[in-house]
C-alpha atoms as a PDB file:
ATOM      1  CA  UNK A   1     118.898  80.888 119.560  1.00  0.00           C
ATOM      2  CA  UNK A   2     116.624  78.441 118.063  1.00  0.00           C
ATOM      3  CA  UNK A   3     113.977  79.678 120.801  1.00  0.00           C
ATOM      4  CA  UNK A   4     114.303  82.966 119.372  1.00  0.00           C
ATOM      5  CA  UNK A   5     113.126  81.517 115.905  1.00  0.00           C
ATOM      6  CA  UNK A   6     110.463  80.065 117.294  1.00  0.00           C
ATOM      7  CA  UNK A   7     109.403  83.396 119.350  1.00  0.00           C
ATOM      8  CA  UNK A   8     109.923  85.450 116.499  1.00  0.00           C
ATOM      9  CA  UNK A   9     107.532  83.539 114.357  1.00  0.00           C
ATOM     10  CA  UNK A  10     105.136  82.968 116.962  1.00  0.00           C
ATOM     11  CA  UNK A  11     105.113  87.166 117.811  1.00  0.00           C
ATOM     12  CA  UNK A  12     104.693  87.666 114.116  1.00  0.00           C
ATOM     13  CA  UNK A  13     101.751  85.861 113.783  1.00  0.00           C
ATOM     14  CA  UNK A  14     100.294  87.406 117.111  1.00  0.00           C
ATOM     15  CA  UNK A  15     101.079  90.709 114.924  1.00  0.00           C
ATOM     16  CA  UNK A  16      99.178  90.018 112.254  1.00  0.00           C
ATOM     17  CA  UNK A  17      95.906  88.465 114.431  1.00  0.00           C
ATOM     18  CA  UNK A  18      96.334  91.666 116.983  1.00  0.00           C
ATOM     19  CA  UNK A  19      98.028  94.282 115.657  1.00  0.00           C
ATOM     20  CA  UNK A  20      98.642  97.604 118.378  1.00  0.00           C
ATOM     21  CA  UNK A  21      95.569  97.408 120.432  1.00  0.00           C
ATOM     22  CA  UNK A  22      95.269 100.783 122.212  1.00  0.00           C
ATOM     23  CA  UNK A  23      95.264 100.557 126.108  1.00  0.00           C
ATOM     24  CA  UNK A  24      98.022  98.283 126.444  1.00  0.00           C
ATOM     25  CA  UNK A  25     100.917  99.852 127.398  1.00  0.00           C
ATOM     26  CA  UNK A  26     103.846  99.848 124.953  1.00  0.00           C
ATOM     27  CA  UNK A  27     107.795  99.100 125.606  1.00  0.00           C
ATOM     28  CA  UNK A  28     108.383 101.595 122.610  1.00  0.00           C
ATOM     29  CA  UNK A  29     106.394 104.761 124.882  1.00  0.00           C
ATOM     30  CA  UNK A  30     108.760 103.993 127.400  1.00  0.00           C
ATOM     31  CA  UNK A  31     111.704 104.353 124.669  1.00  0.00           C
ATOM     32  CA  UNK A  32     110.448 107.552 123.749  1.00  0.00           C
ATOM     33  CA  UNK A  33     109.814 108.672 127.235  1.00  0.00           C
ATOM     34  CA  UNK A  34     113.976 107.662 128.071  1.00  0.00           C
ATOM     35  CA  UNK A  35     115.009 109.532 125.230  1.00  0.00           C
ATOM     36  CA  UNK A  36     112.710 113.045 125.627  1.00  0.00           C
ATOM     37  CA  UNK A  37     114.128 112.846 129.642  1.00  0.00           C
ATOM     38  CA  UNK A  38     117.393 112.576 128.460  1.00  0.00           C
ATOM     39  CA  UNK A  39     117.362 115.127 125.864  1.00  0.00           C
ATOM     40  CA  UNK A  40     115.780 117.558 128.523  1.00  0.00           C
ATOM     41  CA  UNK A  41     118.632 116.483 131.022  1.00  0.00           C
ATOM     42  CA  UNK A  42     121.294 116.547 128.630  1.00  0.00           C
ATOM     43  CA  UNK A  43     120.698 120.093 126.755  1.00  0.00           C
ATOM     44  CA  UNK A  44     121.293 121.496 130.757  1.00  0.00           C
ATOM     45  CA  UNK A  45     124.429 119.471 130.895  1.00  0.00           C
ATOM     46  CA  UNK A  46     126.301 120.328 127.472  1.00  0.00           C
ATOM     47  CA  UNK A  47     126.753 123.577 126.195  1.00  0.00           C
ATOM     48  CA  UNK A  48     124.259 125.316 123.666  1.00  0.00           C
ATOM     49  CA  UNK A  49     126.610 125.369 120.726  1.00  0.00           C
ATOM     50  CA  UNK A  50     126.505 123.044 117.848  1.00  0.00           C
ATOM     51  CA  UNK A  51     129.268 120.921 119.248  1.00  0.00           C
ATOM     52  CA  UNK A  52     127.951 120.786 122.765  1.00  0.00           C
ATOM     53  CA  UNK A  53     124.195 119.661 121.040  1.00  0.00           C
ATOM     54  CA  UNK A  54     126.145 116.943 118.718  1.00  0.00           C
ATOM     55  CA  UNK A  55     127.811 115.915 121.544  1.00  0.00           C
ATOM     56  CA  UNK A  56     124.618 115.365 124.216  1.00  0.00           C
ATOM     57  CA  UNK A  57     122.657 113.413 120.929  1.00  0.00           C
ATOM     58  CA  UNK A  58     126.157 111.496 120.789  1.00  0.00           C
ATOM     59  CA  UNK A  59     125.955 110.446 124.020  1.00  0.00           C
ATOM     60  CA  UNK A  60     121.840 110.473 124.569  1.00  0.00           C
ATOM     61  CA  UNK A  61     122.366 107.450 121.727  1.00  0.00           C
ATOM     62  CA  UNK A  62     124.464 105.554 123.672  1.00  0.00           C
ATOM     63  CA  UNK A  63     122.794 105.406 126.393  1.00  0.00           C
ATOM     64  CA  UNK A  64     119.513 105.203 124.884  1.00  0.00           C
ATOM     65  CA  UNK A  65     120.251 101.866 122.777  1.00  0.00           C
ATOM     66  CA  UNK A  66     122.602 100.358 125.842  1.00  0.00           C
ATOM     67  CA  UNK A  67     119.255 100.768 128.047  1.00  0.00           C
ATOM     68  CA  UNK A  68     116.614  99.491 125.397  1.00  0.00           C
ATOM     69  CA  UNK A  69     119.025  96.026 124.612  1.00  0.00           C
ATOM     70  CA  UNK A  70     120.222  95.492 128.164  1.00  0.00           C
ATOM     71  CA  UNK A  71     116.619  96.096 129.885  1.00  0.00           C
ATOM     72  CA  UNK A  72     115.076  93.029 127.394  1.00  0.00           C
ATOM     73  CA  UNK A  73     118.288  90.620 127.749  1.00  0.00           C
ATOM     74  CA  UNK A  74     118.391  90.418 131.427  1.00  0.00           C
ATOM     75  CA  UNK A  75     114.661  89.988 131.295  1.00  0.00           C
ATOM     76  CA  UNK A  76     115.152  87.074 128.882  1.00  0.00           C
ATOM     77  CA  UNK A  77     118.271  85.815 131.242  1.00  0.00           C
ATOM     78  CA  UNK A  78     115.697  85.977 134.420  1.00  0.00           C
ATOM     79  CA  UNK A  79     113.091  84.591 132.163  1.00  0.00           C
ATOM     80  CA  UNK A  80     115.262  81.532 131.037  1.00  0.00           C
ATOM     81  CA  UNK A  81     116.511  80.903 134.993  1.00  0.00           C
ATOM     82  CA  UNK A  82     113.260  79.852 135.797  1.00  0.00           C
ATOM     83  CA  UNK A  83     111.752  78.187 132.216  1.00  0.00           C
ATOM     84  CA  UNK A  84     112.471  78.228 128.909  1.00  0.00           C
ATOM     85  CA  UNK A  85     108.813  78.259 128.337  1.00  0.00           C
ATOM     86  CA  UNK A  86     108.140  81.660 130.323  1.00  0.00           C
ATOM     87  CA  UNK A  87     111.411  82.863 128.272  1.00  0.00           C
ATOM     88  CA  UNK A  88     109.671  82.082 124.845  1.00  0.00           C
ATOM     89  CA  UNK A  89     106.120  83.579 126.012  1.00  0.00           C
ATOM     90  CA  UNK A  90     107.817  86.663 126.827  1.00  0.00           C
ATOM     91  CA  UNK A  91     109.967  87.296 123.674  1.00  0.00           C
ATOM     92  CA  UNK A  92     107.374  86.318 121.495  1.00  0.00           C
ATOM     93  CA  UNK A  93     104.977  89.106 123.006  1.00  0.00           C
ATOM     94  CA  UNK A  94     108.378  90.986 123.162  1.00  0.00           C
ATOM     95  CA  UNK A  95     108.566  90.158 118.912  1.00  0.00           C
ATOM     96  CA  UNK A  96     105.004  91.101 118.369  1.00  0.00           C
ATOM     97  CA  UNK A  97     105.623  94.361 120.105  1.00  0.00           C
ATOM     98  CA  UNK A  98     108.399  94.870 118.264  1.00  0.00           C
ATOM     99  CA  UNK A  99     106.359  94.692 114.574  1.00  0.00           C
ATOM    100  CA  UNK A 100     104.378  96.657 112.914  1.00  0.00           C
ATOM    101  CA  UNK A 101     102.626  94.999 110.122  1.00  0.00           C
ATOM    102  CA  UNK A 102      98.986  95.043 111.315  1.00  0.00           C
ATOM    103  CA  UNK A 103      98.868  98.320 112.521  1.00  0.00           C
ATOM    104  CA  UNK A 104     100.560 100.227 109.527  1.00  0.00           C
ATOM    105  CA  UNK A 105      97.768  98.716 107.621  1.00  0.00           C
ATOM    106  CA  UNK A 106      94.934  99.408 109.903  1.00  0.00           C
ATOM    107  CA  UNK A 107      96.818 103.155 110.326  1.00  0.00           C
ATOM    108  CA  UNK A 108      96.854 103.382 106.151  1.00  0.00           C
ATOM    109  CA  UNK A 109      93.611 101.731 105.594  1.00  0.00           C
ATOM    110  CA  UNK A 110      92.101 104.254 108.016  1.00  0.00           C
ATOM    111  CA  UNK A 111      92.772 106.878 105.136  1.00  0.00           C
ATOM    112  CA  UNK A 112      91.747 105.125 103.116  1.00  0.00           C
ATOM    113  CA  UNK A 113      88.093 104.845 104.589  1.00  0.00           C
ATOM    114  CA  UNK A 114      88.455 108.445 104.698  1.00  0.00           C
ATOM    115  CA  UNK A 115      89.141 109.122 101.165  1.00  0.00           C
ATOM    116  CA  UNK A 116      86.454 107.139  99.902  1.00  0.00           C
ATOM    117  CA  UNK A 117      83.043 109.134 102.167  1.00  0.00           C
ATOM    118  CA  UNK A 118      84.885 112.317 100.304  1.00  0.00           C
ATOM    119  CA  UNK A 119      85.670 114.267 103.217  1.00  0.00           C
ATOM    120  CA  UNK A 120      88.782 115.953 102.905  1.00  0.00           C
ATOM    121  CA  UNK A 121      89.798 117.323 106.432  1.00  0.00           C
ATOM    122  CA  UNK A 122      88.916 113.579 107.703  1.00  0.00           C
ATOM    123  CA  UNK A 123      90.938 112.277 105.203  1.00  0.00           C
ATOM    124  CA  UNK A 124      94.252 114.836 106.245  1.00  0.00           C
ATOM    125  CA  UNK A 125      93.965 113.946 109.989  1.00  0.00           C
ATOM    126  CA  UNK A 126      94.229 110.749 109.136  1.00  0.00           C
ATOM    127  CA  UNK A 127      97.006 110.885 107.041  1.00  0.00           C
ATOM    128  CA  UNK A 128      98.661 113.352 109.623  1.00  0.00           C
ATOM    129  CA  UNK A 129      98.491 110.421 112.161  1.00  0.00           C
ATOM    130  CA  UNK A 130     100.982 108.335 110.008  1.00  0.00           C
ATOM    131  CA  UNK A 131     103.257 110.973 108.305  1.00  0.00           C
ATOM    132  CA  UNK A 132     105.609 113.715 109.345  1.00  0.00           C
ATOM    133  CA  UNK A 133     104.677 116.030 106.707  1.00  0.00           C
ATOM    134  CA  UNK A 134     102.429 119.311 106.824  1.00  0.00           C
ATOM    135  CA  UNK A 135      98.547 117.892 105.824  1.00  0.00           C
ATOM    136  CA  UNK A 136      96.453 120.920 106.309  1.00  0.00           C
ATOM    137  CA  UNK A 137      96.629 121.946 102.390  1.00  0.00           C
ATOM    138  CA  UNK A 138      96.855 118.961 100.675  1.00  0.00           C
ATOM    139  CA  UNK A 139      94.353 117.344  98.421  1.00  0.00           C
ATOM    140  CA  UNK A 140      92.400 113.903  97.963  1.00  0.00           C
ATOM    141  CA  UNK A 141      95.824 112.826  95.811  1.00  0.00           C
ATOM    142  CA  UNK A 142      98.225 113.838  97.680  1.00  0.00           C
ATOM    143  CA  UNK A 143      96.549 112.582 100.763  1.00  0.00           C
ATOM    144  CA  UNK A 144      96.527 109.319  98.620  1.00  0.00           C
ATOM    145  CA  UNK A 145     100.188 109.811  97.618  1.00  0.00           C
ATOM    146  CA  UNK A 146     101.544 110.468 101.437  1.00  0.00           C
ATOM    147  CA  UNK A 147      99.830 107.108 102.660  1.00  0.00           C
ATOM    148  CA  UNK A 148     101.270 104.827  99.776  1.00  0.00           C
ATOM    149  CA  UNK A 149     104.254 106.618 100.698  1.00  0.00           C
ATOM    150  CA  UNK A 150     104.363 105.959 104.823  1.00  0.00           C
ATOM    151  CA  UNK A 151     103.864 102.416 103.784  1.00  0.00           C
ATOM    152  CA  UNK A 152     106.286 101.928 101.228  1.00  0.00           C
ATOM    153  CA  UNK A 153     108.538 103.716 103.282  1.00  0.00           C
ATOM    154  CA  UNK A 154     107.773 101.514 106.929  1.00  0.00           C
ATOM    155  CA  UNK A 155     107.633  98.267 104.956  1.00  0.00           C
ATOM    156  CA  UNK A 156     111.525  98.910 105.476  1.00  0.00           C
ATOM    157  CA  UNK A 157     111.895 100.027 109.226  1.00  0.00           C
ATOM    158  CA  UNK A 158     108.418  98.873 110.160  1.00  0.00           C
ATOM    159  CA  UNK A 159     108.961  95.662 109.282  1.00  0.00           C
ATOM    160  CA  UNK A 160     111.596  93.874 107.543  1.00  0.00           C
ATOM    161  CA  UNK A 161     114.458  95.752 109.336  1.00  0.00           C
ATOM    162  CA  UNK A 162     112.738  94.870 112.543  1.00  0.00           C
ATOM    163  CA  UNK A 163     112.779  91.215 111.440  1.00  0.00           C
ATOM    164  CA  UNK A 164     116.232  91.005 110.567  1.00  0.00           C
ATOM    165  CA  UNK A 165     117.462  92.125 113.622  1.00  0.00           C
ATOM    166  CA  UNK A 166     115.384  90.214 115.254  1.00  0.00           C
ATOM    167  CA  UNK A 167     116.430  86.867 113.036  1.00  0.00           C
ATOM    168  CA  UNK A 168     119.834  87.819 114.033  1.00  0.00           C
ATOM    169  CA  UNK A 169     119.733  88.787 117.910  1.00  0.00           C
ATOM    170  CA  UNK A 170     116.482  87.943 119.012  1.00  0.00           C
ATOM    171  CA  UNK A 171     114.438  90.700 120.877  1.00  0.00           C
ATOM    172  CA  UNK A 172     117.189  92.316 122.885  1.00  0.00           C
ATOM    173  CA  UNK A 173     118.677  93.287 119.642  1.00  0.00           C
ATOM    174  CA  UNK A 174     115.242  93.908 118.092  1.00  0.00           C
ATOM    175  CA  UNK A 175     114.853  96.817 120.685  1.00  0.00           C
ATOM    176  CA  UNK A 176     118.263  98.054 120.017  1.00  0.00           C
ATOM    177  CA  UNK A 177     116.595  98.587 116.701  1.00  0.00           C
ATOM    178  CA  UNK A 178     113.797 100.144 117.543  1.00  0.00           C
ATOM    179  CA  UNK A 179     115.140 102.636 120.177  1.00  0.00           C
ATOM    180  CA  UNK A 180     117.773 103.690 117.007  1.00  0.00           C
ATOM    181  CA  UNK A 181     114.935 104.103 114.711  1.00  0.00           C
ATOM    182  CA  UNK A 182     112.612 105.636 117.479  1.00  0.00           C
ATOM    183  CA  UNK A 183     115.410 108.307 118.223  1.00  0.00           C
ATOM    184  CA  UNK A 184     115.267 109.501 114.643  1.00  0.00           C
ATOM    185  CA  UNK A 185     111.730 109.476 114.553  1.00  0.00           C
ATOM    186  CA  UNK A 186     111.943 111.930 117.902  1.00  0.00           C
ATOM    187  CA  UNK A 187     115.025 114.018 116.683  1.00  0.00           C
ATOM    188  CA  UNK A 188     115.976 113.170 113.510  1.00  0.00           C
ATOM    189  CA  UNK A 189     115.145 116.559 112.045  1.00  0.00           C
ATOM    190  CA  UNK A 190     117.170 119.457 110.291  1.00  0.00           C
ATOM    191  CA  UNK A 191     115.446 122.716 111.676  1.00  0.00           C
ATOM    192  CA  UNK A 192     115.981 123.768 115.118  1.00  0.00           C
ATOM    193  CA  UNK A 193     116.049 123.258 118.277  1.00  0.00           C
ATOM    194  CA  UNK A 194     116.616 119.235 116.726  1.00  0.00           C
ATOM    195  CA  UNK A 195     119.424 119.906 113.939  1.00  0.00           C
ATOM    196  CA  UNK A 196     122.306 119.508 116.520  1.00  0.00           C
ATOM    197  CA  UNK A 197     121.326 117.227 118.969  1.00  0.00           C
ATOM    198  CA  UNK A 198     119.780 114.709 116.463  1.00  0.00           C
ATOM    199  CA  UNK A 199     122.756 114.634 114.042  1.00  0.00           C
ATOM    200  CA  UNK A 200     123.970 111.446 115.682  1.00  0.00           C
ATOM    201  CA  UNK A 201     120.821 109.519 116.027  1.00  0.00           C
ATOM    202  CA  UNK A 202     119.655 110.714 112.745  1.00  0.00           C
ATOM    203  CA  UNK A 203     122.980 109.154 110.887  1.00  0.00           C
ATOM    204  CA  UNK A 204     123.110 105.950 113.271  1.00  0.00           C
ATOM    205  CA  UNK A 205     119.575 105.744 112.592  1.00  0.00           C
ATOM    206  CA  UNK A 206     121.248 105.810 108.152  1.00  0.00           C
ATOM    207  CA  UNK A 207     124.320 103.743 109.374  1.00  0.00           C
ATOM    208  CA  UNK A 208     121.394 100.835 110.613  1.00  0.00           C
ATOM    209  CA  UNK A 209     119.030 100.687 107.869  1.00  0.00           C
ATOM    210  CA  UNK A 210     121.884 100.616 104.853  1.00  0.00           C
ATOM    211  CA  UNK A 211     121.772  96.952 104.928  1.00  0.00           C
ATOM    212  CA  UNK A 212     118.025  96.101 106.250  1.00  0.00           C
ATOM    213  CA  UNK A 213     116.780  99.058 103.040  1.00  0.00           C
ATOM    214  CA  UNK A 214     117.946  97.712 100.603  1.00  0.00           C
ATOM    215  CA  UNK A 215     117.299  93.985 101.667  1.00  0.00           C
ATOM    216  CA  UNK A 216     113.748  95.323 101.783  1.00  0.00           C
ATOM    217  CA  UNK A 217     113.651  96.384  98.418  1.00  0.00           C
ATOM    218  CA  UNK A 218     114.877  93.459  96.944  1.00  0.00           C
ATOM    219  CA  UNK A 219     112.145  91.606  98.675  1.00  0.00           C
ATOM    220  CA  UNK A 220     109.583  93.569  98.134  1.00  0.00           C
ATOM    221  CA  UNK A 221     110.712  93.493  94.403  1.00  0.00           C
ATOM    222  CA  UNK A 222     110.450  89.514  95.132  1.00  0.00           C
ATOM    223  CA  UNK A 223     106.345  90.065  96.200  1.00  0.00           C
ATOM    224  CA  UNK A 224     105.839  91.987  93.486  1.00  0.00           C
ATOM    225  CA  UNK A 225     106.334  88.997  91.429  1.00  0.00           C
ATOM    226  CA  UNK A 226     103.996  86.716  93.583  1.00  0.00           C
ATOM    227  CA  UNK A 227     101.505  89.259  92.992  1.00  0.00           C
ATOM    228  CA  UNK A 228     101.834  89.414  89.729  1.00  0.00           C
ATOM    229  CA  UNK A 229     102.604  93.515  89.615  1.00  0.00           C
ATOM    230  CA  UNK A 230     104.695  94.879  87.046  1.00  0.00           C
ATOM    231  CA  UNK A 231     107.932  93.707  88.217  1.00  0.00           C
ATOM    232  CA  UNK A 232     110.305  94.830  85.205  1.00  0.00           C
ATOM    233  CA  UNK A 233     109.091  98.579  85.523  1.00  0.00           C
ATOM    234  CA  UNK A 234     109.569  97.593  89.484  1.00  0.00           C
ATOM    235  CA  UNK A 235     113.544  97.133  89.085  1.00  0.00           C
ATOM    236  CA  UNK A 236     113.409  99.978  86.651  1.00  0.00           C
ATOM    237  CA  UNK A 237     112.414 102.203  88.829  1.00  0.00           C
ATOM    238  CA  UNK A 238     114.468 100.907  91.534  1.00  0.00           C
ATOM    239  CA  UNK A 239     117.551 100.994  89.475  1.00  0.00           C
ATOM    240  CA  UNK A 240     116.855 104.644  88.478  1.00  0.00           C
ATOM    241  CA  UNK A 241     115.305 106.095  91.406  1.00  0.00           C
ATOM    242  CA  UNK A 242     116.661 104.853  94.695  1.00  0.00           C
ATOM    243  CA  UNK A 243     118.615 107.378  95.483  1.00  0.00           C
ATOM    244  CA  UNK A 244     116.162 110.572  95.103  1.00  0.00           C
ATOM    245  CA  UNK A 245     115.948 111.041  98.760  1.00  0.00           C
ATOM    246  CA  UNK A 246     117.888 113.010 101.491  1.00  0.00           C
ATOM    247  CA  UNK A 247     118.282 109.997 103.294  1.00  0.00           C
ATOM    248  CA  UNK A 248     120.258 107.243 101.772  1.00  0.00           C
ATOM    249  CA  UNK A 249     117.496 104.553 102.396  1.00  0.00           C
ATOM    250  CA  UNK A 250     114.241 106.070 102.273  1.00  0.00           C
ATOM    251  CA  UNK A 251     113.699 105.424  98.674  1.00  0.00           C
ATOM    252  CA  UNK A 252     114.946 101.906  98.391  1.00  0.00           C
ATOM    253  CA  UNK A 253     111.194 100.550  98.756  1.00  0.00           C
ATOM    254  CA  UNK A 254     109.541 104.120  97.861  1.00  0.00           C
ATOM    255  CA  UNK A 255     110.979 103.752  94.048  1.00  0.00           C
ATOM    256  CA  UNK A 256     110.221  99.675  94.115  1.00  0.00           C
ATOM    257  CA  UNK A 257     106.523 100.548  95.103  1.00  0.00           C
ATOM    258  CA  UNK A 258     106.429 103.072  92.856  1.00  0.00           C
ATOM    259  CA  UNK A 259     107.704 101.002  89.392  1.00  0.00           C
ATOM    260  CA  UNK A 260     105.266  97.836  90.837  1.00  0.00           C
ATOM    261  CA  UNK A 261     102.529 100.667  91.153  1.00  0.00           C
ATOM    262  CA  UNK A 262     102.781 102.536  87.657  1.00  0.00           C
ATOM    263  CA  UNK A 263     102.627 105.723  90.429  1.00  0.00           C
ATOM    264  CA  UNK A 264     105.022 108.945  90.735  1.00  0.00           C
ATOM    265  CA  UNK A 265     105.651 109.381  94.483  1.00  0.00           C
ATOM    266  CA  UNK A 266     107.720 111.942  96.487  1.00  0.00           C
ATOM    267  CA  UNK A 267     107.927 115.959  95.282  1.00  0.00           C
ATOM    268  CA  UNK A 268     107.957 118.414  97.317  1.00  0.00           C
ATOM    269  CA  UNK A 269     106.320 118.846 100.884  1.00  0.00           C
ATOM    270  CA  UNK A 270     106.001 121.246 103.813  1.00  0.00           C
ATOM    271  CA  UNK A 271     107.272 120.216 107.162  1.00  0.00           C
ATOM    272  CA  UNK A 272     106.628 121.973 110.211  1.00  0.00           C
ATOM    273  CA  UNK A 273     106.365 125.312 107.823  1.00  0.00           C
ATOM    274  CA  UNK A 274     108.879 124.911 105.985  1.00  0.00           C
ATOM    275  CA  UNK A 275     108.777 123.540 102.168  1.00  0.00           C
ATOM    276  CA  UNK A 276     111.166 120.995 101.585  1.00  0.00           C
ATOM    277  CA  UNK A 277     112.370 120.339  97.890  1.00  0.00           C
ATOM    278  CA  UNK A 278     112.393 116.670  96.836  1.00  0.00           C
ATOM    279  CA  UNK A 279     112.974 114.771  93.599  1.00  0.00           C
ATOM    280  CA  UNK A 280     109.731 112.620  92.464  1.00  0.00           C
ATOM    281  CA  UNK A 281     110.319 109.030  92.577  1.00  0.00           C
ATOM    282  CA  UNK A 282     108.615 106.805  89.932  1.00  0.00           C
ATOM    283  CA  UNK A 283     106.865 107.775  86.965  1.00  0.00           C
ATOM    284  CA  UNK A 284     102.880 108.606  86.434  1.00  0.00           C
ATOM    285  CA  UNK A 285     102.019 105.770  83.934  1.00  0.00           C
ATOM    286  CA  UNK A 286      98.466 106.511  85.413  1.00  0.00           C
ATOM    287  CA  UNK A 287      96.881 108.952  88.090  1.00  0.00           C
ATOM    288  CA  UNK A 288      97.556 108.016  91.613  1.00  0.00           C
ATOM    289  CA  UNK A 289      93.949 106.695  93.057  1.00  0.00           C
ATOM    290  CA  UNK A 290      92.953 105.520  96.240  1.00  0.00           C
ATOM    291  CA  UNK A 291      92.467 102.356  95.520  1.00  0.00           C
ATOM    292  CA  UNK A 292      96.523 102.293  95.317  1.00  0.00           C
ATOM    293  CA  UNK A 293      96.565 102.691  99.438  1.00  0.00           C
ATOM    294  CA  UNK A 294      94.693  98.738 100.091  1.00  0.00           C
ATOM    295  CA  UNK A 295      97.331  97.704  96.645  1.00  0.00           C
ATOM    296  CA  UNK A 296     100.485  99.042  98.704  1.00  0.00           C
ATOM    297  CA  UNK A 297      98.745  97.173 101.553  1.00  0.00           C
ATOM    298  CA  UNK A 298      99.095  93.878  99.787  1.00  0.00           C
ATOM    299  CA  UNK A 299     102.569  95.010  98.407  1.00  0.00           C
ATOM    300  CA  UNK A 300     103.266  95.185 102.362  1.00  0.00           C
ATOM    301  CA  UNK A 301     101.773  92.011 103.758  1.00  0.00           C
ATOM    302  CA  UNK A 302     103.276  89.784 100.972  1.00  0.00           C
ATOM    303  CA  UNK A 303     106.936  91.651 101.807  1.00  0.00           C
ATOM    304  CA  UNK A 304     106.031  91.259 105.116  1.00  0.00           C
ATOM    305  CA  UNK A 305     105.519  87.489 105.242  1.00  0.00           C
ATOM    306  CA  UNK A 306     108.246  86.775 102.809  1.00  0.00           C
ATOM    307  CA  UNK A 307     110.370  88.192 104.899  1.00  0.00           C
ATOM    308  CA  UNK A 308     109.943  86.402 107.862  1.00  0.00           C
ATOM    309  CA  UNK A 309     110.498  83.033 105.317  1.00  0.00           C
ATOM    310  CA  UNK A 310     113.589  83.922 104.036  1.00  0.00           C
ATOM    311  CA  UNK A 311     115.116  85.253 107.322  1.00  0.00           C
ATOM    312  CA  UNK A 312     113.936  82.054 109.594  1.00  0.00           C
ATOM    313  CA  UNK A 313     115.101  79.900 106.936  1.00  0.00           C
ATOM    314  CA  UNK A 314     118.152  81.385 106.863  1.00  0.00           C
ATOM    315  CA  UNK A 315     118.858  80.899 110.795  1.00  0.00           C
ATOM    316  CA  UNK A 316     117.216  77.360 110.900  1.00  0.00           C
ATOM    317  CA  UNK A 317     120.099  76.328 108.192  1.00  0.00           C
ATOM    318  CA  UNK A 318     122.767  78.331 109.668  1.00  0.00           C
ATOM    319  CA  UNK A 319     121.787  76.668 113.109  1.00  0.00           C
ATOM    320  CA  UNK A 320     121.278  73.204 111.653  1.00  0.00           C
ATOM    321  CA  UNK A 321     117.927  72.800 112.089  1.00  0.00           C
ATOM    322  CA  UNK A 322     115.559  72.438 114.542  1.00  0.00           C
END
């Protein structure tokens, strides 16, 4: 256990330095690749009612998240047979895999860049790499207002959830996490042909962040102080706000970043076609500019790497010490 401290922090750090360099092929593709085969394979095998689609995404979870912990774990067992060391190089490339901090900034930044030559379409597909909304309409501020969003929003499941499981279980139950939260991402929607099958992973996918959201919030309410944002309009918000979302943890960190922001987030958006109605989040104690994007950026590094104190620190007592 007390290697997996050390491998988390160390795959952290390689995070941060390296981010998601593109080429190198990517345990969470190979997630998404189990679960698309299985959906395929399991839509033949159950019938196409409701009942028959809740119960293949029932039982396309189960064996999804048995696969993605038990593939890592005996990895880590062979790993540990032969050296500890080769077991703590490969979780900590496991841990950095397993993060997201880098690359959600690089991905959000990216907009950002965009925003600022003035060219709108640029500035949607980038945006459309990084949310699930509809981007083909909307304009420089609500371009602006999607990206602070996604980053608010994955500062949560990007992130600190991420690094609480992996505090707690290492990577084998890091990639339990991400192959819940993957699942979602993949089928978590409400309009056909997903509405059915994806009712189970969508609510596990609920069920896992409860805890890990709100945690998140509280922390990033906690790096809102050390940079000196407005953290009493922060918890106001939060208080107030977290809560005006479909899903029960969604706006936890939306409505922090919002108060710490002075920003209005949320409203309503298209997806796939169809125009979903959503409360706003926050209030507009000053247009939304895109100088926010690089601001949530720093709202998500300091989160990020307070995070990663508190949860170490934690195991190191619980354990003893090193």
């Amino acid at each position: 256990m007390k290697w997996s401290v050390l491998a988390l922090v160390i795959g952290f750090c390689i995070d941060l330095i390296l981010g998601d360099p593109h080429g190198i092929p990517h345990p969470v593709v190979l997630i998404g690749r189990l679960i698309s085969f299985l959906e395929r394979t399991l839509r033949k095998l159950f019938p196409k009612t409701a009942v028959g689609e809740n119960l293949a995404g029932g039982v396309l979870w189960v064996l999804v998240a048995a696969v993605s912990t038990a593939v890592p774990l005996a990895l880590l067992w062979l790993c540990q047979s032969i050296s500890p060391w080769l077991r703590l190089a490969v979780e900590s490339l496991m841990c950095w895999q397993i993060l997201a901090t880098k690359s959600l900034k690089d991905e959000s930044m990216k907009v950002y860049a965009a925003l600022k030559t003035g060219d709108i379409q640029k500035s949607r597909h980038a945006v459309s790499m990084i949310v699930g909304r509809d981007t083909a309409e909307l304009d420089a501020a609500a371009v602006t207002r999607a990206a602070v969003e996604t980053v608010a929003e994955n500062t949560s499941d990007g992130i600190v959830a991420p690094l609480l499981f992996l505090a707690i279980g290492g990577a084998p139950l890091g990639f339990f996490y991400k192959a819940v939260n993957t699942m979602d991402s993949m089928l978590g929607y409400v309009e056909m042909p997903y509405k059915n099958i994806g009712l189970i992973p969508a609510k596990m996918d609920d069920v896992m962040n409860f805890i890990p959201a709100r945690l998140s919030a509280l922390l990033m309410l906690a790096a809102g102080w050390i940079l000196k944002l407005d953290v009493k309009n922060g918890w106001k918000i939060f208080r107030r706000d977290r809560f005006n979302h479909a899903s029960p943890n969604s706006a936890q960190t939306e409505s922090v970043c919002a108060g710490l922001l002075g920003l209005r987030l949320a409203g309503d958006a298209w997806y796939h076609g169809v125009l979903h109605r959503k409360k706003f989040i926050g209030d507009e104690l000053r247009p939304i500019e895109f100088g926010d994007i690089p601001r949530s950026c720093r709202l998500l590094y300091a989160t990020a790497i307070l995070s990663l104190i508190v949860f170490t620190g934690v195991k190191i007592f619980i354990l003893g010490g090193f």
